[in-house]
Protein backbone atom coordinates (compact mmCIF):
# COMPACT_ATOMS: atom_id res chain seq x y z
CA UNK A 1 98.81 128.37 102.16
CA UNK A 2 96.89 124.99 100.85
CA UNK A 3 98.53 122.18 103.35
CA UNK A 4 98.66 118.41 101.52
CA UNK A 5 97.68 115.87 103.75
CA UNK A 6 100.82 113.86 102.80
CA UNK A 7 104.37 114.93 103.56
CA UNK A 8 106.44 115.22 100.78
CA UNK A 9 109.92 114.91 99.41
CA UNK A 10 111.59 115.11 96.24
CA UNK A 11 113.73 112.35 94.84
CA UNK A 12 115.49 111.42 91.99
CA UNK A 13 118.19 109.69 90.42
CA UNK A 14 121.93 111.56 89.81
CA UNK A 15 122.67 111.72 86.08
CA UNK A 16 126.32 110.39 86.39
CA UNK A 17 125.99 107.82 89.18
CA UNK A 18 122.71 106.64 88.96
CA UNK A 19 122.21 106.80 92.76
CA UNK A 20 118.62 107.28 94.69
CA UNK A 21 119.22 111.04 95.81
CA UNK A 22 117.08 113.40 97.28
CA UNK A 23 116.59 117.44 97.17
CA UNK A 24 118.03 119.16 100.31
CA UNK A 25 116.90 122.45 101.78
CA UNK A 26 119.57 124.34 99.85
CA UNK A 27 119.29 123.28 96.54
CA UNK A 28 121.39 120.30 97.26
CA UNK A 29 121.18 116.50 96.57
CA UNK A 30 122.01 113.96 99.19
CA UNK A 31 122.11 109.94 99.11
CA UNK A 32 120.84 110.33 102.13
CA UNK A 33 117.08 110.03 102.72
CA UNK A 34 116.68 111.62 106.28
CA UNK A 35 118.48 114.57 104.82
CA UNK A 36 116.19 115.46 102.67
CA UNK A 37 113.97 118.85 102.38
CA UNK A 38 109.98 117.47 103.88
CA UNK A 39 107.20 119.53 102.62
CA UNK A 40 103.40 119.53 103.29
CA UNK A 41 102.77 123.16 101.21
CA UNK A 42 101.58 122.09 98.03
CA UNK A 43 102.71 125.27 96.19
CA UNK A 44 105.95 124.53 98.23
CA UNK A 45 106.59 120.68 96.82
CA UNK A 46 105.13 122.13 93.17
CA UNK A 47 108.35 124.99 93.97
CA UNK A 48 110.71 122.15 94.69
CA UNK A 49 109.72 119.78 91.78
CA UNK A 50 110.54 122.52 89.57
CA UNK A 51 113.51 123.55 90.93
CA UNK A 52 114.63 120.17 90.60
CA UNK A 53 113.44 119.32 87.22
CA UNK A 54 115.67 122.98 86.65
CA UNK A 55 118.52 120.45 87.41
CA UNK A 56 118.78 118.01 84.47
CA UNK A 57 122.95 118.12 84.56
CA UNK A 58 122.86 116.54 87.97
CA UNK A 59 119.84 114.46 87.95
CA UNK A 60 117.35 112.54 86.30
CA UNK A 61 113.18 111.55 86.54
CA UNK A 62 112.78 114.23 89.88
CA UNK A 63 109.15 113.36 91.35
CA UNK A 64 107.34 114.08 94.56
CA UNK A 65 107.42 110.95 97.12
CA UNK A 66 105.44 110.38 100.32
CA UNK A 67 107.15 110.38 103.54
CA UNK A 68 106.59 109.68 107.07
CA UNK A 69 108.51 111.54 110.01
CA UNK A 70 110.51 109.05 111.91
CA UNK A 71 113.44 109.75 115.06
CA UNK A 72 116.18 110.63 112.27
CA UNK A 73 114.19 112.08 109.84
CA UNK A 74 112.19 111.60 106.34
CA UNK A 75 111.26 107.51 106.13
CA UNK A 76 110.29 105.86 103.02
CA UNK A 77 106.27 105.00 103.08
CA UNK A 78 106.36 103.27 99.75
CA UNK A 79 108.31 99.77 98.72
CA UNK A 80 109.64 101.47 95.56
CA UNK A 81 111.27 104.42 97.60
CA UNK A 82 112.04 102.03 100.53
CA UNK A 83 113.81 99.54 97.81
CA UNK A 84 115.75 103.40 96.61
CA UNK A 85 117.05 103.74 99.62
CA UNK A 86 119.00 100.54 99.90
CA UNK A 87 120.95 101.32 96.84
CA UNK A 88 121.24 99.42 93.45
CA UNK A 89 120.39 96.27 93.50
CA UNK A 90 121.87 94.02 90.60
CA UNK A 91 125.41 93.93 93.40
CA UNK A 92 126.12 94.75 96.46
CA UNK A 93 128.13 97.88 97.36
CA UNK A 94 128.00 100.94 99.06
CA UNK A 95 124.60 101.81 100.71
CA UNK A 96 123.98 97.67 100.19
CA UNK A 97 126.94 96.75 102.02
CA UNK A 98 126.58 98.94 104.86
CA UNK A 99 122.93 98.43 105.48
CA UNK A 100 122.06 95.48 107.76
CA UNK A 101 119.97 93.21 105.48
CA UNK A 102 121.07 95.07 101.96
């Protein structure tokens, strides 16, 4: 088993929506960042990527995106994955309106 140094997650965006979503442990997708499937197995994330890229009627542009553990789970290490989390940005709704500062 070759470990990455990183921790992993895969992300993408859902075809119809256009939401920020990310894979869960069962094959899911979730809007929800610290419910996402962490990975530091590189034949693991290379597994995952696949299995999402298998996925192109529910989502679109899967990719492998660096994480940190924090209290409640996966946290964004990157501004363009932080800035995913917080929804779309051109109004505010949903994820935007509920997030303090969104």
């Amino acid at each position: 088993m070759k470990l990455l140094r990183k921790i992993m997650v895969v992300t993408a965006n859902d075809l119809l929506m256009g939401d920020a979503v990310w894979l869960t442990i069962d094959d899911g997708w979730t809007r929800d960042i610290t419910r996402a499937e962490t990975t530091q197995e590189k034949a693991r994330a290379q597994a995952r990527l696949l299995s999402a890229q298998s996925q192109s009627d529910a989502v679109i542009g899967p990719y492998l995106a660096e994480v940190r553990l924090g209290p409640d789970g996966p946290e964004p290490l990157h501004f363009r994955e932080i800035f995913r989390t917080r929804g779309p940005s051109n109004y505010a709704h949903g994820k935007q309106e509920i997030r303090p500062g969104g």
